[in-house]
Protein backbone atom coordinates (compact mmCIF):
# COMPACT_ATOMS: atom_id res chain seq x y z
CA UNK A 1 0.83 13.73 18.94
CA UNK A 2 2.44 15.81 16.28
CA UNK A 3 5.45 18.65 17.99
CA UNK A 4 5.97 21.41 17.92
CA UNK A 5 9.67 20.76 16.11
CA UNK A 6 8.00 18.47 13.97
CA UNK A 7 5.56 21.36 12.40
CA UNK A 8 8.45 23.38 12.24
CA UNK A 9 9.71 21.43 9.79
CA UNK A 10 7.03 20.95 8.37
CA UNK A 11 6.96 24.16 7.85
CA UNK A 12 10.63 25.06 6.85
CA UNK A 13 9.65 21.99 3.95
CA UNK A 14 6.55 23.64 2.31
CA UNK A 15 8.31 27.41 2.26
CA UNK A 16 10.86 25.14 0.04
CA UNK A 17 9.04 24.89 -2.16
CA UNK A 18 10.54 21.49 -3.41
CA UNK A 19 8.38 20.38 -6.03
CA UNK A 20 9.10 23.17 -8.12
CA UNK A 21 12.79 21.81 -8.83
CA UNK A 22 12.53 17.91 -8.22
CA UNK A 23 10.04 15.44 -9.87
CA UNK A 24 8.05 12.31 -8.53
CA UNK A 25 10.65 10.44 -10.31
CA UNK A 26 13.97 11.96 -8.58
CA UNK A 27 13.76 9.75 -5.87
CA UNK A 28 16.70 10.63 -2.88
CA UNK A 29 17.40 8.28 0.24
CA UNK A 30 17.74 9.18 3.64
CA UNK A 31 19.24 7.00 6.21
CA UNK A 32 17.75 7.21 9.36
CA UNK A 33 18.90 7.19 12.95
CA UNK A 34 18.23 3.21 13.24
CA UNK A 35 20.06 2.65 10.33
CA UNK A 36 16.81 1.77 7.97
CA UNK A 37 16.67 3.58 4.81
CA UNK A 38 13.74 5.89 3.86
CA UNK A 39 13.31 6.07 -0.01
CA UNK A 40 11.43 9.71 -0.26
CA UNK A 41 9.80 11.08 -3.48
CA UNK A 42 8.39 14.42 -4.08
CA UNK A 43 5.21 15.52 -5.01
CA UNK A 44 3.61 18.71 -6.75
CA UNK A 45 5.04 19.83 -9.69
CA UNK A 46 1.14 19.97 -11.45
CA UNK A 47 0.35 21.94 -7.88
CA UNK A 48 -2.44 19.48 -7.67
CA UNK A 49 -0.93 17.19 -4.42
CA UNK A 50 2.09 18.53 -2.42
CA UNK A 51 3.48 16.10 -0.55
CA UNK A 52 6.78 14.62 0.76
CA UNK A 53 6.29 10.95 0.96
CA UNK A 54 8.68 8.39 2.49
CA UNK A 55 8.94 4.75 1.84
CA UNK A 56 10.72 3.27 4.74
CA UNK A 57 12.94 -0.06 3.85
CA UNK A 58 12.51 -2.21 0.38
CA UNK A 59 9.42 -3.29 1.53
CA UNK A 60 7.77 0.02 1.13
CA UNK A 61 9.69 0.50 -1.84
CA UNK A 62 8.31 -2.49 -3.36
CA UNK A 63 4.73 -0.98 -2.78
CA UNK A 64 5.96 2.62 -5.00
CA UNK A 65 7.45 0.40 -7.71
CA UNK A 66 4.03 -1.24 -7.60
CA UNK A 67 2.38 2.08 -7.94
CA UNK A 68 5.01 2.74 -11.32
CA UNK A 69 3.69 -0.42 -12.48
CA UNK A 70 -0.19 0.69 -12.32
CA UNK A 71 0.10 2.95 -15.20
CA UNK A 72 0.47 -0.06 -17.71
CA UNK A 73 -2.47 -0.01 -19.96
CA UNK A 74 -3.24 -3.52 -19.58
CA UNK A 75 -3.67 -2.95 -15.84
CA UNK A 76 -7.13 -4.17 -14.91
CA UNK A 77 -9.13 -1.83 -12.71
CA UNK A 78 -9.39 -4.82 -10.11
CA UNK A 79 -5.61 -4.79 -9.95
CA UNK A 80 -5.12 -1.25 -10.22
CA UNK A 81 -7.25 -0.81 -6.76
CA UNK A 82 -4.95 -3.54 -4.75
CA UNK A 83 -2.09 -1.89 -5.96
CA UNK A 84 -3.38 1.43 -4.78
CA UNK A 85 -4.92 -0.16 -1.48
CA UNK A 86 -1.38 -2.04 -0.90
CA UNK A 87 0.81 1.04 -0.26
CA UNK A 88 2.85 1.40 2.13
CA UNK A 89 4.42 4.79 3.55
CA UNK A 90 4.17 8.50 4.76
CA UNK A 91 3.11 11.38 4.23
CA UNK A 92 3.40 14.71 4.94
CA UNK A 93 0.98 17.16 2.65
CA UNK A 94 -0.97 20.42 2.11
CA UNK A 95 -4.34 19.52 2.55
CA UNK A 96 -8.06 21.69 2.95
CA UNK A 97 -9.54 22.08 6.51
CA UNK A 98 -11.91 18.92 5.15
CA UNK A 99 -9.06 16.12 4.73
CA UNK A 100 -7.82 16.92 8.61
CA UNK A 101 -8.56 14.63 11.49
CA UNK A 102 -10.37 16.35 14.31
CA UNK A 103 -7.23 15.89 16.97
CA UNK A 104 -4.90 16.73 14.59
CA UNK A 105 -6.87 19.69 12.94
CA UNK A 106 -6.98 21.09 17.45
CA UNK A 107 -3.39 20.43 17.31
CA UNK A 108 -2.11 22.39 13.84
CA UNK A 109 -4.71 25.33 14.87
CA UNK A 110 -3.06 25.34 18.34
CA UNK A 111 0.53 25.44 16.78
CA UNK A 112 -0.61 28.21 14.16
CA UNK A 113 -2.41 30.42 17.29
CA UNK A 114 1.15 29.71 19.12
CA UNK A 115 3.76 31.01 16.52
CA UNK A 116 2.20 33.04 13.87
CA UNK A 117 3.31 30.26 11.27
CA UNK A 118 0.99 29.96 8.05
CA UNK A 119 1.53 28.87 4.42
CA UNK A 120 1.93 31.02 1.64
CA UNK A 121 0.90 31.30 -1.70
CA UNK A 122 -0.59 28.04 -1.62
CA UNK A 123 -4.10 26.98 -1.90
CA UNK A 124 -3.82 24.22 0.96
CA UNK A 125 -2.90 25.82 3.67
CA UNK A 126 -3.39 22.74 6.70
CA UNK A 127 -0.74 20.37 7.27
CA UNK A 128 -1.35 16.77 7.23
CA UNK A 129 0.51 13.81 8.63
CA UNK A 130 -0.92 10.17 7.20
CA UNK A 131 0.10 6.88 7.36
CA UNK A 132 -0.38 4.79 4.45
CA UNK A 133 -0.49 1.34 5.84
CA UNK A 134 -1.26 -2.16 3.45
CA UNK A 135 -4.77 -2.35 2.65
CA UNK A 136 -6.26 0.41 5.56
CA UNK A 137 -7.55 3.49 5.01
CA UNK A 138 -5.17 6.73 5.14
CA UNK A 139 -4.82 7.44 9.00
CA UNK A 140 -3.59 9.76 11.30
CA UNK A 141 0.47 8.84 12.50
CA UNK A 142 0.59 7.30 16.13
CA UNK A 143 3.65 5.85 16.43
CA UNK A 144 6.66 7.86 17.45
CA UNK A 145 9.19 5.73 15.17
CA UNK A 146 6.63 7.12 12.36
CA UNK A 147 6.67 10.16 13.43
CA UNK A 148 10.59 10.34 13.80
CA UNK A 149 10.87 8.84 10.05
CA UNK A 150 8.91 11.90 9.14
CA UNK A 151 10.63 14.00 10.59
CA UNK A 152 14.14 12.82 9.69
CA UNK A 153 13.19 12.73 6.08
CA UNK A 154 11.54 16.72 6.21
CA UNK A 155 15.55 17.46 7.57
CA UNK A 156 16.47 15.78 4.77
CA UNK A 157 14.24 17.20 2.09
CA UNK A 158 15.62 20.41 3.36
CA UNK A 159 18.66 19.59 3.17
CA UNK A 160 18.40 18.85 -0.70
CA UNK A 161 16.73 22.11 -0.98
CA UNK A 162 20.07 24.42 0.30
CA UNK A 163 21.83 22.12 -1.91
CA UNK A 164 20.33 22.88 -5.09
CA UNK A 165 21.02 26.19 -4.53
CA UNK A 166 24.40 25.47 -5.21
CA UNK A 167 24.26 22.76 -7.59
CA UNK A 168 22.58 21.62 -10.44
CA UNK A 169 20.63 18.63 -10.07
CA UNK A 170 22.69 16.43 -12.05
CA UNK A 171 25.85 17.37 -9.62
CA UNK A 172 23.87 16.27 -6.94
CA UNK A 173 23.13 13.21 -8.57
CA UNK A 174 19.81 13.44 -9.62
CA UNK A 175 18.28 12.51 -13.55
CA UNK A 176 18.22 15.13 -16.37
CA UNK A 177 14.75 16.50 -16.92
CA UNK A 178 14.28 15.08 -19.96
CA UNK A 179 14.75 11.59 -18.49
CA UNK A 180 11.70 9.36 -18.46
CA UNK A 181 12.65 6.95 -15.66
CA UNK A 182 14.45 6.34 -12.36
CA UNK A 183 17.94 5.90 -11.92
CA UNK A 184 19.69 2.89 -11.14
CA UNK A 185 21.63 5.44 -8.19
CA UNK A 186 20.37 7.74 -6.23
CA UNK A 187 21.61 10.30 -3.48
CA UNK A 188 21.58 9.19 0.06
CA UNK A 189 21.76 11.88 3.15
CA UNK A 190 22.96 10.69 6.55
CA UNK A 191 22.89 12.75 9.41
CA UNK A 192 26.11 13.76 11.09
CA UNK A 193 27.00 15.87 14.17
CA UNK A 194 28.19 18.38 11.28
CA UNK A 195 24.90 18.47 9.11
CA UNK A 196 24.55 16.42 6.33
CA UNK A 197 26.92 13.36 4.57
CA UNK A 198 25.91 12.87 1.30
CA UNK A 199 26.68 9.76 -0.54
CA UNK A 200 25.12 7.48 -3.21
CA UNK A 201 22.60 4.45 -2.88
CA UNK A 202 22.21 2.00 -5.54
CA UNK A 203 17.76 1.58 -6.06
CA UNK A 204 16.97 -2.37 -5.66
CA UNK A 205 15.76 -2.99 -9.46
CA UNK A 206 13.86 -6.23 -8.08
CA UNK A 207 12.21 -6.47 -4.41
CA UNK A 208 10.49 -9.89 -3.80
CA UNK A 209 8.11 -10.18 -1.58
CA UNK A 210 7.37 -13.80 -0.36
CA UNK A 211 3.78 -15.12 -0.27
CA UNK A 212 2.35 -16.57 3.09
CA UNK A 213 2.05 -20.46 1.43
CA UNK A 214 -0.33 -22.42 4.38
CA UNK A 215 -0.78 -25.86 4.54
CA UNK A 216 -3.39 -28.35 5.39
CA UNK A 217 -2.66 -30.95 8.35
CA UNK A 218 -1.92 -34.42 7.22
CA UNK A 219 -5.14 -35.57 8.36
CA UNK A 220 -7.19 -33.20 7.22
CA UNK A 221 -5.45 -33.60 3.41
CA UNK A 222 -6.57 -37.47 3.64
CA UNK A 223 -10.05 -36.40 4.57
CA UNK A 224 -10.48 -34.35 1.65
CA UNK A 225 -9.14 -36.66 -0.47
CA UNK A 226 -11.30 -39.47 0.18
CA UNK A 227 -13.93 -36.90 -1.39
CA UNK A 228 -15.54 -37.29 -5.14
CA UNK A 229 -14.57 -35.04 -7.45
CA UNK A 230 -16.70 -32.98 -9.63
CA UNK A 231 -16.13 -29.73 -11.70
CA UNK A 232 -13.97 -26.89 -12.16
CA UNK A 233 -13.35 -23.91 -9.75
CA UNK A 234 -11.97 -20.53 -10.79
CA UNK A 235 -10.70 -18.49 -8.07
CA UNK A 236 -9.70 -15.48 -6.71
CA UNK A 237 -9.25 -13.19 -4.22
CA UNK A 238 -10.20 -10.13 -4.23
CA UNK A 239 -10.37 -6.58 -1.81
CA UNK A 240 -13.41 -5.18 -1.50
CA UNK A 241 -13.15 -1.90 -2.05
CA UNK A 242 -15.07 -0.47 1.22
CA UNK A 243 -13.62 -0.04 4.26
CA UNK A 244 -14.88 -1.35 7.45
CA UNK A 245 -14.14 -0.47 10.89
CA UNK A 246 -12.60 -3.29 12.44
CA UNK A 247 -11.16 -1.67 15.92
CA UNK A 248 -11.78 0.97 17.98
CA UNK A 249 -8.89 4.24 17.43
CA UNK A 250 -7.70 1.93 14.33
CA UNK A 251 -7.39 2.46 10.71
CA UNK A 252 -10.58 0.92 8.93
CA UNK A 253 -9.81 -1.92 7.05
CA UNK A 254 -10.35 -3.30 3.38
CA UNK A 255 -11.68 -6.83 3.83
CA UNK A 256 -10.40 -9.33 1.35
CA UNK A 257 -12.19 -12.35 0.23
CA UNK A 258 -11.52 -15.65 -1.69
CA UNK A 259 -13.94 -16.16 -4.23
CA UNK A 260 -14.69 -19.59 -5.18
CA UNK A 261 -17.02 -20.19 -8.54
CA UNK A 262 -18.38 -23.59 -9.68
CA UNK A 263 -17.70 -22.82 -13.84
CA UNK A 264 -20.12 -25.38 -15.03
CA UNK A 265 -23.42 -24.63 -12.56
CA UNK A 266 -22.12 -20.69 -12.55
CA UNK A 267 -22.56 -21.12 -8.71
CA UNK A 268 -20.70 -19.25 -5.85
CA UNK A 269 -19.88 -22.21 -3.47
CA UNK A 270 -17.32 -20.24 -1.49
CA UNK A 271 -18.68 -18.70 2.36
CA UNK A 272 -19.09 -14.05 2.32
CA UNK A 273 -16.16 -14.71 4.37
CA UNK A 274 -14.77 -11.55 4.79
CA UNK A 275 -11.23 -11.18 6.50
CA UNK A 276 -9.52 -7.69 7.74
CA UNK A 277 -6.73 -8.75 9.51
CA UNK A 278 -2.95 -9.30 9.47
CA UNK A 279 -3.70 -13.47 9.16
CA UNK A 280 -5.75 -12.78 6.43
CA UNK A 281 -4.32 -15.10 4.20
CA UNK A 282 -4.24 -18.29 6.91
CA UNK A 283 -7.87 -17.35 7.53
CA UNK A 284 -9.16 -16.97 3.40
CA UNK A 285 -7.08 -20.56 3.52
CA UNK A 286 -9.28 -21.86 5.77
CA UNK A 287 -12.35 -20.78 5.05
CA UNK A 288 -11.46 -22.35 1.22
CA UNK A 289 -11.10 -25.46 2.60
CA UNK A 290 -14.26 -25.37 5.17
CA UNK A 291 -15.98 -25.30 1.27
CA UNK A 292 -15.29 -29.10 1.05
CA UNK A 293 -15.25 -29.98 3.96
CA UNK A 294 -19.07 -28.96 4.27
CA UNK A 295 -20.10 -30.15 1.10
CA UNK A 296 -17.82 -32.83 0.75
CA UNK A 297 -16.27 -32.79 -2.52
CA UNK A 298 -13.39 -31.93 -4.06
CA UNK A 299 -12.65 -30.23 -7.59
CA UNK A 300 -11.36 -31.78 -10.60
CA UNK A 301 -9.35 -29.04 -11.58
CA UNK A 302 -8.92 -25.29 -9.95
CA UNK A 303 -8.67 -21.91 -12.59
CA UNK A 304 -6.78 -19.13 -10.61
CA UNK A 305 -5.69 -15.73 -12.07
CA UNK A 306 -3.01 -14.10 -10.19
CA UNK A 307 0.25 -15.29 -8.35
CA UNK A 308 -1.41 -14.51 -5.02
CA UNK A 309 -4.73 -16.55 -5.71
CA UNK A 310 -2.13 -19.44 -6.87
CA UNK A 311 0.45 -19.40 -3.89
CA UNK A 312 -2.48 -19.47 -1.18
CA UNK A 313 -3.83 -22.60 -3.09
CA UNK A 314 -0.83 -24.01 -4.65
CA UNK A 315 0.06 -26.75 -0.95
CA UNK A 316 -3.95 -27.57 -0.97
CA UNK A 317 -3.58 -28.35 -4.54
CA UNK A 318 -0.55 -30.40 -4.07
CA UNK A 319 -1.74 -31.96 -0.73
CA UNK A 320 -4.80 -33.03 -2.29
CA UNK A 321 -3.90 -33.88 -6.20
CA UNK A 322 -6.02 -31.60 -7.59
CA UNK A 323 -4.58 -29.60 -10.88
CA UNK A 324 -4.19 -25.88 -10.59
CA UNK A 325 -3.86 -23.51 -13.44
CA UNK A 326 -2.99 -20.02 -14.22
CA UNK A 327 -5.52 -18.20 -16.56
CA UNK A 328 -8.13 -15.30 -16.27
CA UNK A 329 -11.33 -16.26 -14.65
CA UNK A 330 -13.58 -13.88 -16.35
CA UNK A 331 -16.85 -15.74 -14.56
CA UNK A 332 -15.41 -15.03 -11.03
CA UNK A 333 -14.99 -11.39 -12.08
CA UNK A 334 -18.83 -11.02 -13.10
CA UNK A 335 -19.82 -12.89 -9.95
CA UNK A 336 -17.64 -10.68 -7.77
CA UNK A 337 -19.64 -7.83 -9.18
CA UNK A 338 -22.64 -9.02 -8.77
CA UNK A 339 -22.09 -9.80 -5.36
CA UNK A 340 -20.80 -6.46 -4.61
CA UNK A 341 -23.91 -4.80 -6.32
CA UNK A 342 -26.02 -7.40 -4.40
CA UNK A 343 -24.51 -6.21 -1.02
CA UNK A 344 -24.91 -2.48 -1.78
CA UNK A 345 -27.96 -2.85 -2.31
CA UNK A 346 -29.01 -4.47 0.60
CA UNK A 347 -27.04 -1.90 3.18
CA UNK A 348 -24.61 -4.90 4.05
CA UNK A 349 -21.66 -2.69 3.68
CA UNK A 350 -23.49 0.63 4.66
CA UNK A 351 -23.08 2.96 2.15
C-alpha cells in the first residue's frame, strides 16, 4: 500500500521539476538506511517519460549498464528484448489514468480527494509506482523495503533539487552538458539527523554477474555417454516475448526456452519446454538433457551463440566429451520464429 508520506513526496519530486536540469546520464547515489546503495537516474528531459528510477546495489546497476549497451548498432533485436526484459529497478513516474493498476489508481484518487494535491503543467497527471523485476512484467510495488527504497531516493532527488539552486552542476559533481558519457564519480547523499551528507561514489566500470553452471550426476554423464553420436546441434535460449501468468497476485512472467536444432535434418529435437521461474536455468538444463536421454543419442558437436547458451551447456559438454563452440546459429533463429508464429497462430499463447 502506497502512504500517504510516500505521495507526498512524490509529489514534492514532480513540482521539481528535475528533469529539466539533470540528464539520464547524471547518475547520483543514495545510500540507504540498510546501508545498500541506490544508483538513481533521471528521466524527462524530451517530456516524453518522467520518471525517477532507482537501481538498488551493482546488481541492478549491471541491468542499466546493460540498457547503455542496447543502443549498439550491432545489437540484434533478440538481444535487445532480453536486455530490456532483464531490468532490474524502480520507478516512480507520471503516467495516464490507462497505465494505473486498479488498487493503486483507488488509492492515488483517495490521496488526491484527501489533500487537494494535483500535478501541474504536465500532461500525466497520475502517479505510478512499478517494480521492474528480471524478466516479469512491470508490476505494482508490494514490498515495504521497495517501497522505503523509493521513498528514500524521492528525499534524495529532492535534495539534489535545493542544491542546484545553489550550485552549478559541475560543483555538485555532476558532468558538463556537453559530455557524452557517465562519469567514473558520482555524488552520493546519505541521510543524517541534520539533512543531507553529501559525498562522492566511485561507478563500478565492470559488474560481473556469475552464470548458474549445473551439472549432470556421475551416473547419469556415463549413461549418456554410452550413446552414439550423430550430428550437430545449435542452441540457444531464448525469452519469449509474451508474458504468462504464472501465480495468482504475481507479476506475469516471460518464459524462457532452450532451443535445440538438429543442423543437418533442420529438425527441432528439443521439448516446448517453457520455464518461468527463478530455477529456470536448472530446469532448461534438464529438460536439454531429457533430449538424449529419450532419444538416446548424443551430438557430435554443439553450435551455441551467446555466453549464457554456453555456460548452461559448457559441464554437459565437458561431462560428456562432446565439443562446444561459440558462433551464431542463424538456423535456430529462423526456427525460433517459426515456432513463435506457429504458436500464435494456434492461440497457444493467447493473444
Amino acid at each position: 500500500m502506497i502512504t500517504d508520506k510516500l505521495y507526498d513526496k512524490a509529489f514534492e519530486y514532480f513540482g521539481t521539476k528535475l528533469w529539466k536540469q539533470l540528464y539520464d546520464m547524471d547518475l547520483f547515489a543514495v545510500e540507504f538506511s540498510d546501508k545498500e546503495i541506490g544508483w538513481c537516474t533521471v528521466m524527462g528531459e524530451l517530456g516524453e517519460h518522467i520518471s525517477l528510477a532507482v537501481y538498488v546495489g551493482n546488481e541492478g546497476l549491471k541491468t542499466f549498464y546493460d540498457l547503455l549497451g542496447s543502443n549498439d548498432e550491432n545489437i540484434s533485436d533478440e538481444q535487445y528484448q532480453e536486455i530490456s526484459l532483464g531490468q532490474n529497478c524502480l520507478h516512480c513516474s507520471l503516467e495516464t489514468k490507462d497505465f494505473m493498476f486498479p488498487d493503486e489508481l483507488k488509492e492515488f484518487k483517495s490521496y488526491t480527494e484527501r489533500t487537494g494535491n494535483k500535478i501541474k503543467g504536465e500532461r500525466r497527471k497520475f502517479v505510478h509506482f512499478t517494480k521492474y523485476a528480471p524478466h516479469c512484467l512491470p508490476w505494482y510495488i508490494k514490498s515495504k523495503n521497495d517501497l522505503s527504497y523509493i521513498e528514500q531516493a524521492l528525499e534524495a532527488a529532492i535534495e539534489v533539487s535545493k542544491k542546484l539552486s545553489e550550485k552549478s552542476k559541475i560543483e555538485l559533481g555532476f558532468p558538463p552538458d556537453e559530455q557524452n558519457e557517465m562519469q567514473k564519480t558520482i555524488p552520493l547523499l546519505s541521510k543524517t539527523k541534520n539533512g543531507f551528507e553529501w559525498k562522492t561514489i566511485e561507478l563500478p566500470q565492470e559488474i560481473a554477474v556469475p552464470y548458474f553452471e549445473p551439472k549432470l550426476s556421475d551416473e547419469a554423464a556415463e549413461e549418456l555417454s554410452s550413446f552414439e553420436r550423430k550430428g550437430t546441434l545449435e542452441c540457444k535460449v531464448f525469452r519469449i516475448p509474451f508474458p504468462l501468468e504464472d501465480k495468482k497476485n504475481e507479476p506475469p512472467r516471460y518464459p524462457a526456452i532452450l532451443l535445440a536444432l538438429d543442423s543437418d535434418a533442420g529438425m527441432i529435437v528439443s521439448k516446448p519446454d517453457f520455464v518461468m521461474d527463478d530455477e529456470e536455468d536448472l530446469k532448461l538444463f534438464d529438460s536439454f538433457a531429457d533430449i538424449f536421454f529419450d532419444q538416446k543419442f548424443l551430438p557430435e558437436k554443439i553450435k551455441a551463440f551467446d555466453d549464457r547458451t554456453v555456460n548452461l551447456l559448457k559441464n554437459f559438454c565437458l561431462q560428456t566429451g562432446t565439443p562446444i563452440v561459440v558462433e551464431p546459429v542463424r538456423d535456430a533463429d529462423a526456427a525460433f520464429g517459426d515456432m513463435l508464429m506457429h504458436m500464435g497462430m494456434m492461440g497457444m499463447l493467447g493473444f
